[in-house]
Protein backbone atom coordinates (compact mmCIF):
# COMPACT_ATOMS: atom_id res chain seq x y z
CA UNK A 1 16.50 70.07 5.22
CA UNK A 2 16.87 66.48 6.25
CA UNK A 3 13.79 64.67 5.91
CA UNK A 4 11.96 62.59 8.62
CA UNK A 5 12.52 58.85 8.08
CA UNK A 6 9.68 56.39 8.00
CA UNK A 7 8.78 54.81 10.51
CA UNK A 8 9.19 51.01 11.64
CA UNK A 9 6.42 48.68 11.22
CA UNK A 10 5.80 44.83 12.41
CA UNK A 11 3.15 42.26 11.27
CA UNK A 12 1.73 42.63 14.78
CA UNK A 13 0.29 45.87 13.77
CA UNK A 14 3.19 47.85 16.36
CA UNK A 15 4.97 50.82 15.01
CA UNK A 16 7.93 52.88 15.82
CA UNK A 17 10.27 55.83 14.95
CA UNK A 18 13.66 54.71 14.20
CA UNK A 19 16.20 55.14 16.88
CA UNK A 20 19.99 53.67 17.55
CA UNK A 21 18.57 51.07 19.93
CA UNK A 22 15.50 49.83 17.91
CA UNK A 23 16.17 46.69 15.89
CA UNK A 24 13.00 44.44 16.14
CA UNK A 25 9.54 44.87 17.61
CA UNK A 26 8.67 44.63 21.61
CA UNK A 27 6.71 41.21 19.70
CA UNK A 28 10.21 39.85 18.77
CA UNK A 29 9.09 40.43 15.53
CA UNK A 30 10.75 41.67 12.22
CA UNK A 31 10.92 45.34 11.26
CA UNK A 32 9.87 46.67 7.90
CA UNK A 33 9.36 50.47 6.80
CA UNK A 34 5.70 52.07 6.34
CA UNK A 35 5.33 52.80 2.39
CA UNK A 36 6.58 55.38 0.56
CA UNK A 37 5.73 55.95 -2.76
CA UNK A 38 8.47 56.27 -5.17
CA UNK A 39 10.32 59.63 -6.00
CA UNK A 40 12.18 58.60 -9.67
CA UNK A 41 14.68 61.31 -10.00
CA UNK A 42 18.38 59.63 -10.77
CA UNK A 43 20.56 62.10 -11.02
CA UNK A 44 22.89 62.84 -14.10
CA UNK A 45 26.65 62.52 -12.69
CA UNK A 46 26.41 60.86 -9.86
CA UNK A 47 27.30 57.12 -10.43
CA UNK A 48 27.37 55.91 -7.13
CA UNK A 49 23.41 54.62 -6.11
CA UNK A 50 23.04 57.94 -4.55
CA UNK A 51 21.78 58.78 -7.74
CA UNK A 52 18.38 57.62 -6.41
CA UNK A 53 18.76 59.69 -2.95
CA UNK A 54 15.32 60.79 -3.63
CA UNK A 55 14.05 57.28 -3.37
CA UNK A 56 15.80 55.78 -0.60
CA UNK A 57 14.94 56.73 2.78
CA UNK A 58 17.99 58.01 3.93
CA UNK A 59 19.40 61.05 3.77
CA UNK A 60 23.28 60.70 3.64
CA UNK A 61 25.10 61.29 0.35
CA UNK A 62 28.04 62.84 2.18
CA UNK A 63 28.80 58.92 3.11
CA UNK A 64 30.07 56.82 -0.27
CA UNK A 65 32.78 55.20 -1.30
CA UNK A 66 31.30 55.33 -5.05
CA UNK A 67 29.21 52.11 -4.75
CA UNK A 68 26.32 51.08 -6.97
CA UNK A 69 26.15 51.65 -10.64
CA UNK A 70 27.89 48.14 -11.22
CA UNK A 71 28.43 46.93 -14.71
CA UNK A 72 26.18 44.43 -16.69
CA UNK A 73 27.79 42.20 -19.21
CA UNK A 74 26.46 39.62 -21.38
CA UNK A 75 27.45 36.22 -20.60
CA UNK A 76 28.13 35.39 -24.36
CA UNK A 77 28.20 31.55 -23.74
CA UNK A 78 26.79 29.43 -26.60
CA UNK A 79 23.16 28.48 -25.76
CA UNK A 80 22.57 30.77 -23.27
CA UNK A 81 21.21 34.14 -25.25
CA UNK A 82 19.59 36.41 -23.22
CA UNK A 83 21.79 35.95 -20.39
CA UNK A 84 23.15 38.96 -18.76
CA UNK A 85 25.66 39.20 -15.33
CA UNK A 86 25.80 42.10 -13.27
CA UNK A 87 28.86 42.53 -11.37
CA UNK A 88 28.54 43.20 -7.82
CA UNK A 89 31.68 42.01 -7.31
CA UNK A 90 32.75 45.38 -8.85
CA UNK A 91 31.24 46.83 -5.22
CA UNK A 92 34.42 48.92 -3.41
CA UNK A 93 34.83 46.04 -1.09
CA UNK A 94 34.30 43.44 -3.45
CA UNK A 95 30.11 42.60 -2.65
CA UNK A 96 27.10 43.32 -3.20
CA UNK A 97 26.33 44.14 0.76
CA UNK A 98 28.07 47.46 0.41
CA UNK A 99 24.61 48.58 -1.19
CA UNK A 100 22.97 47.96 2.28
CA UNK A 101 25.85 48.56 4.58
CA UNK A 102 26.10 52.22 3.18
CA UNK A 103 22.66 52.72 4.09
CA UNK A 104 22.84 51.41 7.83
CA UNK A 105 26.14 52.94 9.04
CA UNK A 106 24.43 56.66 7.63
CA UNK A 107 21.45 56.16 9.73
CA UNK A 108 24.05 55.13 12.70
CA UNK A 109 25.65 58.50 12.32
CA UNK A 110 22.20 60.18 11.42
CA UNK A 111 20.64 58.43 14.83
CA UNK A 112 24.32 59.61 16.93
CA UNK A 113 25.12 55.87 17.58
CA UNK A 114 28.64 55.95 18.54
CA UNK A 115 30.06 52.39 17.70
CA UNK A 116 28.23 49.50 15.28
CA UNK A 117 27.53 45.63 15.81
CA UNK A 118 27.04 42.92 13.06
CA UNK A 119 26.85 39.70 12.43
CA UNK A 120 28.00 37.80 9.25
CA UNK A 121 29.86 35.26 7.68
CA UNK A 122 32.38 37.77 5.82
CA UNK A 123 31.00 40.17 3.62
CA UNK A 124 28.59 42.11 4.91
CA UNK A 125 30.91 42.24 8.09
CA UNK A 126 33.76 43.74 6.14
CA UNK A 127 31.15 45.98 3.91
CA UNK A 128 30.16 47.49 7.83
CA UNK A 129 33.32 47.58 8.65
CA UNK A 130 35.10 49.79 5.38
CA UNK A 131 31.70 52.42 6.14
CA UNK A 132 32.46 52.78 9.46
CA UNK A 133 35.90 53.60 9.14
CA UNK A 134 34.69 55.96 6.31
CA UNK A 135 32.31 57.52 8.90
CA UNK A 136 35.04 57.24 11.41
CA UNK A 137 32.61 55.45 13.91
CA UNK A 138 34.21 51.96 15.98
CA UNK A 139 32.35 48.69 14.77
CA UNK A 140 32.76 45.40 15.66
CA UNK A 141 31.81 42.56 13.69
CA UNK A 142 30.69 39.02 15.08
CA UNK A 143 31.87 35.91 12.81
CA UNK A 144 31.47 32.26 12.47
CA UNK A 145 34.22 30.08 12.96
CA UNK A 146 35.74 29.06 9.69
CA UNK A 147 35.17 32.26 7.81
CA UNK A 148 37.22 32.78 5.35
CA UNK A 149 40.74 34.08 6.87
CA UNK A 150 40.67 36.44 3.80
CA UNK A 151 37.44 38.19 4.88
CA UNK A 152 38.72 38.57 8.11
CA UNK A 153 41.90 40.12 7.25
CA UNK A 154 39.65 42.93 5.52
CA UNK A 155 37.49 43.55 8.23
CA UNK A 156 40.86 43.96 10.93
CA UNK A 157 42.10 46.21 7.68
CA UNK A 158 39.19 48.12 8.35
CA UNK A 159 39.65 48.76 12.14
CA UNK A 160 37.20 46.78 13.33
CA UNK A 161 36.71 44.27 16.37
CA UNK A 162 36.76 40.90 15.11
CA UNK A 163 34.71 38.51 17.58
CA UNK A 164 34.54 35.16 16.50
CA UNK A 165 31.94 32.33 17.46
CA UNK A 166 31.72 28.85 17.95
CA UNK A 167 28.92 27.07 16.22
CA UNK A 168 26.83 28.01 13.83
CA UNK A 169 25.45 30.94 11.92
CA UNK A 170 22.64 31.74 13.78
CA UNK A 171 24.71 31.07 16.80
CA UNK A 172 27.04 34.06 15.47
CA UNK A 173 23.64 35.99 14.93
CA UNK A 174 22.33 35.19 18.65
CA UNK A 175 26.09 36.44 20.34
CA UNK A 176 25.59 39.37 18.78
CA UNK A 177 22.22 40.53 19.26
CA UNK A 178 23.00 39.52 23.25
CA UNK A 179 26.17 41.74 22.72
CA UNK A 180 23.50 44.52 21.54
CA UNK A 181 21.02 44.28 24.27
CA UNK A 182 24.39 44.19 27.01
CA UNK A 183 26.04 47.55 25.40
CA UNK A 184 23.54 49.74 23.54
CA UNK A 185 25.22 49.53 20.39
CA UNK A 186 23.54 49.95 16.91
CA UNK A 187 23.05 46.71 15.79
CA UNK A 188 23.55 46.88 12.08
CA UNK A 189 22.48 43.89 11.23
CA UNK A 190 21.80 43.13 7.32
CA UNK A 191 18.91 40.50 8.29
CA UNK A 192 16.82 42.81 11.06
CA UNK A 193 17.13 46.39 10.07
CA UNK A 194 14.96 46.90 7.03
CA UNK A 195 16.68 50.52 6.06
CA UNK A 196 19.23 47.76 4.48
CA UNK A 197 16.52 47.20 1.93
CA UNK A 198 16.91 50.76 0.83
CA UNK A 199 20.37 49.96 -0.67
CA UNK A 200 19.74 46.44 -2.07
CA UNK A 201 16.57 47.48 -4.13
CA UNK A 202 18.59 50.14 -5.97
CA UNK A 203 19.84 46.98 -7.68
CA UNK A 204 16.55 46.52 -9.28
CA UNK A 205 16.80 50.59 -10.25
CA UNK A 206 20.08 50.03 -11.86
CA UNK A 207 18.94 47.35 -14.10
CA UNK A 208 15.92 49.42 -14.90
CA UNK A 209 18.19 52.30 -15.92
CA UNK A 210 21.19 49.97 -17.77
CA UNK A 211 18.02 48.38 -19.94
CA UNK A 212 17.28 51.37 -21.36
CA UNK A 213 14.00 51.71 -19.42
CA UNK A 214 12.40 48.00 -19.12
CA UNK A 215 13.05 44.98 -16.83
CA UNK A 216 14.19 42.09 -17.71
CA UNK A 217 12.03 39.12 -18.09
CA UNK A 218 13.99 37.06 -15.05
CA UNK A 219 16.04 37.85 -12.24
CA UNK A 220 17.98 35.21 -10.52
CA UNK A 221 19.46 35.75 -7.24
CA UNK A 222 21.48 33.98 -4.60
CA UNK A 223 19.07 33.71 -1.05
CA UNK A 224 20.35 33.30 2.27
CA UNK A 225 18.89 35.83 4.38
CA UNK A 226 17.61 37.39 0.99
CA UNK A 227 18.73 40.32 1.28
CA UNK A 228 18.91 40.79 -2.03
CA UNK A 229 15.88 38.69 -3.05
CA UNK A 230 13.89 41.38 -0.64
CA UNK A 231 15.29 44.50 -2.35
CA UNK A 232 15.26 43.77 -5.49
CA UNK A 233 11.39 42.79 -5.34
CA UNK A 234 10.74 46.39 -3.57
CA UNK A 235 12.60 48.36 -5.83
CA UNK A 236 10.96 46.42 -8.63
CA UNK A 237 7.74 46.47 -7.34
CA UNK A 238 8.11 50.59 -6.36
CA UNK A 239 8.72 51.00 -10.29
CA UNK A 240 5.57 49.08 -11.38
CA UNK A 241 3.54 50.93 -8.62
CA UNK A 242 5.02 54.52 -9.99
CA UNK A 243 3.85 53.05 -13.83
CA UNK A 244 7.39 53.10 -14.73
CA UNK A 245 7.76 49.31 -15.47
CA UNK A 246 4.64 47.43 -16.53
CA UNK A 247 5.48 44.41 -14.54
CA UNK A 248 8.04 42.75 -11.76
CA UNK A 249 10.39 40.37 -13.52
CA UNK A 250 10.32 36.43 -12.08
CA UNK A 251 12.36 36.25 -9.16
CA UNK A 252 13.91 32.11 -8.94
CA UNK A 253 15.31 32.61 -5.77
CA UNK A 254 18.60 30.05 -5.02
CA UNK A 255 19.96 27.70 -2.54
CA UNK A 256 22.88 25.50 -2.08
CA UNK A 257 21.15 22.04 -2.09
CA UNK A 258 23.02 21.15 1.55
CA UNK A 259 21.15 24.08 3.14
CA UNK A 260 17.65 24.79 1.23
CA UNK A 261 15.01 25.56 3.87
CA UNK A 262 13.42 28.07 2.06
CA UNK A 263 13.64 25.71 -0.88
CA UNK A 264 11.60 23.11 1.04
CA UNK A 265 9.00 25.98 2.25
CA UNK A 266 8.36 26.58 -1.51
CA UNK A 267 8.27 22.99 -2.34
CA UNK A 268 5.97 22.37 0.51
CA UNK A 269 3.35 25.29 -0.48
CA UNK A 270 4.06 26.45 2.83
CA UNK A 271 4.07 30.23 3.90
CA UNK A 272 6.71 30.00 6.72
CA UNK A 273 10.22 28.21 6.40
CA UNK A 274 11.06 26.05 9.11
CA UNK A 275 14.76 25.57 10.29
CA UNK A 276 16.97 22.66 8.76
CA UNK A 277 20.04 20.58 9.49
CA UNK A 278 22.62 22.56 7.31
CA UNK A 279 25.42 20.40 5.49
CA UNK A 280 28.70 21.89 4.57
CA UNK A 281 28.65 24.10 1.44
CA UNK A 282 31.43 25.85 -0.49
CA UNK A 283 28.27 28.29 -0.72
CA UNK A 284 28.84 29.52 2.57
CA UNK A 285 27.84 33.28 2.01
CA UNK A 286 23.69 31.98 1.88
CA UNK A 287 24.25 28.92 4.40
CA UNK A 288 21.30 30.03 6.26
CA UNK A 289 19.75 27.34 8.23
CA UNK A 290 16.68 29.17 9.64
CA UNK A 291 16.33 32.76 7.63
CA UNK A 292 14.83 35.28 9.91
CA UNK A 293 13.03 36.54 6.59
CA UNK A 294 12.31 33.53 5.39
CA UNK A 295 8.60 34.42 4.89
CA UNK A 296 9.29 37.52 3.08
CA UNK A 297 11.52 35.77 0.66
CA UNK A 298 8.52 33.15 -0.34
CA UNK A 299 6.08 36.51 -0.70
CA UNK A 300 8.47 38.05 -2.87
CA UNK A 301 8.99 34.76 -5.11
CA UNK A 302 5.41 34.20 -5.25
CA UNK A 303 4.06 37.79 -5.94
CA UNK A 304 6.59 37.55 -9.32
CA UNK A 305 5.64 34.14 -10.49
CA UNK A 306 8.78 32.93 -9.60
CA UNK A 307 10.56 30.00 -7.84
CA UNK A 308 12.55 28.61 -5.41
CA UNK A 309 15.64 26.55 -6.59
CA UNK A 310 18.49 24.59 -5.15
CA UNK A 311 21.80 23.75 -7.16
CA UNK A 312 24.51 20.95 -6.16
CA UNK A 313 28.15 21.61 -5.05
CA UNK A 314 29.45 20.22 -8.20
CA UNK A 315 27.28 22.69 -10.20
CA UNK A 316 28.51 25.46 -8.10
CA UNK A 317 32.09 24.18 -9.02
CA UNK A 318 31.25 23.87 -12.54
CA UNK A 319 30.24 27.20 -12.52
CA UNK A 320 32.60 28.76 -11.20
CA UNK A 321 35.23 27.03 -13.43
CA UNK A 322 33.12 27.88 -16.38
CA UNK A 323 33.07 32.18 -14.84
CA UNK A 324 36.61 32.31 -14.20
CA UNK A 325 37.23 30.36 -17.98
CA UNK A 326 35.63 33.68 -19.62
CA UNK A 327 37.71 35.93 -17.52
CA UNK A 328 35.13 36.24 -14.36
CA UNK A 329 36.41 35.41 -11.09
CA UNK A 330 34.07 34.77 -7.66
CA UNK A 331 33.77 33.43 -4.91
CA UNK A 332 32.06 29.82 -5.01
CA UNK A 333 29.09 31.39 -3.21
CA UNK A 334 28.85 34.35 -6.40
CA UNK A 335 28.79 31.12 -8.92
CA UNK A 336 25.63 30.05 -7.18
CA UNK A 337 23.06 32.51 -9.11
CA UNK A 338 25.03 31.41 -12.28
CA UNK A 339 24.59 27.69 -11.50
CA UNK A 340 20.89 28.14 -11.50
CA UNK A 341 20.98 30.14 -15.02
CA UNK A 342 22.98 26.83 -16.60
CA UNK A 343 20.43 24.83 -15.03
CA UNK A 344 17.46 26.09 -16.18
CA UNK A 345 18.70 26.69 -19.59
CA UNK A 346 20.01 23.34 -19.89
CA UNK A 347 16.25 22.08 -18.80
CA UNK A 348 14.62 24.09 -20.41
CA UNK A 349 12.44 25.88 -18.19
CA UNK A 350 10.23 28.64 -18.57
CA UNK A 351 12.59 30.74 -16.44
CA UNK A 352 15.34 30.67 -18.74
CA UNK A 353 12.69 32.32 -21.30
CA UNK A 354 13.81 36.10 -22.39
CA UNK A 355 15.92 38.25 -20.90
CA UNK A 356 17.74 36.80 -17.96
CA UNK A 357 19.83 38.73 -15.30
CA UNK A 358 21.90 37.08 -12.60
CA UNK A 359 24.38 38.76 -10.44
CA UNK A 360 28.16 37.68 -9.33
CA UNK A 361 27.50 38.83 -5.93
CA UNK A 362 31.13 38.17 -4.13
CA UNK A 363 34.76 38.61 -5.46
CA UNK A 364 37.22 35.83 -5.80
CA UNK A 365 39.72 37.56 -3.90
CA UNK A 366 37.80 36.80 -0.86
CA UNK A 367 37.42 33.04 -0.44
CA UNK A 368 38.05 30.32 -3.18
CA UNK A 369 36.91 26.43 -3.78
């Protein structure tokens, strides 16, 4: 029997049952989910993240293409023990945003939306796109001009509409949520719908389960719209609430230096992030000049200890020469969490202390330096 799905929840105290038109509160608002405490039951054979289906929110195993369960490797660089990469690039279409995208096209189909909208600048657009074709619903997917011509020629693979937008990234965001409110489509957008979350933070179960048990002492993640940064925390945070993990690793969230607002928010002491000028970046995947989440990125750093970093385009570059050197190829924007690692090793910072994970969020295949 399908269970009911929780309910939506603002800041402003509002709440709501999920439905294919609801994708922010009647405040404007962000959307989370009301609590649910963990059910830890993976389940032997199944090595696609369904293997938590008991604690994620959404019923809809019938709809994989064998994502999760990516491999972690050690980085076996001199001076840098301790390090480990997970490879999300290892995702079916070559990201880590198939973890969410799963999750929102099977509440589409579990809500009877009959065609998807999102907004990205490539991969979570073509991660939307390879689901819906799997769940044989139409989607189209609203990009930024000067995405790369390799993401787009996946997402057209896929079937979908490709709509693309002048100006910037939040301009791409804006045309489609307009495109939303005009058609009645399901908006599955990786930044507003919080069911997203119930796919990243199996990222933090993974790395529970590929430790043997524990969490590592630091987790280092790219952050854009934090999508990751925000699901990892949660699924971290649900094991240390279930007494499964004595503690949340340190979360050092990361930025490209030309485009850091979050960065500055941190820096600042300040609870909200405030929109910047954004400079070009070969980072473009977390060129996020005002994060709609920006707030819950800071709590999430915060509640771990953790920081907020920024790394330069030549360390990007560096790092992605040194990746591809040891056999490991990205996209620049997947060399980002690495760039950090180097960093802080190379300082050495408490951060790089003890066990630390980083992922390679994007494959090479997809855009290059």
């Amino acid at each position: 029997m399908t269970r009911d799905l929780p309910d939506y929840v603002c800041a402003c105290g509002r709440s709501s049952a999920p439905s294919a038109g609801r994708w922010r509160c009647d405040c404007g608002g962000t959307l989370d989910l009301a609590p649910v405490p963990l059910a830890w039951n993976p389940r032997a054979g199944d090595h696609s993240l369904w293997r938590y289906r008991d604690a994620i929110a959404v019923p809809g195993r019938e709809l994989s293409l064998g994502e999760g369960m990516t491999p972690l490797v050690d980085a076996a660089l001199d001076g840098e023990p301790g390090v480990r990469l997970k490879l999300e690039y290892a995702s079916p279409t070559g990201s880590f945003k198939d973890r969410g995208a799963v999750m929102l096209v099977a509440l589409a189909r579990l809500l009877g939306a009959d065609r998807l909208v999102a907004d990205s600048s490539g991969n979570a657009g073509t991660a939307v796109a390879a689901y819906a074709a799997r769940a044989g619903v139409p989607a189209e997917i609203f990009v930024p001009a000067g995405t790369s011509e390799k993401k787009l020629h996946q997402i057209r693979g896929h079937g979908a509409r490709v709509t693309v937008v002048e100006g910037t990234r939040e301009d791409t965001a804006r045309a489609a949520a307009g495109h939303v409110e005009g058609t009645g489509a399901f908006y599955a957008s990786h930044v507003y719908n919080p069911y997203f979350y119930e796919g990243t933070k199996t990222y933090a179960f993974e790395l529970f389960e590929q430790l043997g048990g524990r969490v590592p002492g630091t987790v280092v993640l790219p952050a854009g719209n934090g999508t990751l940064v925000i699901g990892a925390h949660l699924g971290f945070a649900a094991l240390r609430e279930a007494g499964l993990a004595d503690r949340v690793p340190r979360i050092v969230a990361v930025q490209a230096e030309r485009c850091a607002p979050v960065a500055a928010a941190f820096a600042a002491g300040r609870a909200e992030v405030a929109p910047v000028a954004a400079g070009p970046t070969v980072a473009e995947g977390i060129a996020i000049a005002a994060p709609a989440r920006g707030a819950r990125i800071l709590e999430a750093v915060r509640d771990t200890g953790g920081a907020v970093v920024t790394v330069s385009e030549q360390e990007v570059a560096g790092s992605h020469a040194a990746l591809a050197a040891r056999g490991l190829w990205v996209e620049p924007t997947a060399a980002v969490a690495y760039a950090a690692v180097r960093r802080l090793g190379a300082e050495g910072s408490p951060y790089a202390e003890g066990e630390v994970v980083a992922p390679l969020c994007g494959s090479g295949l997809k855009a290059s330096l």
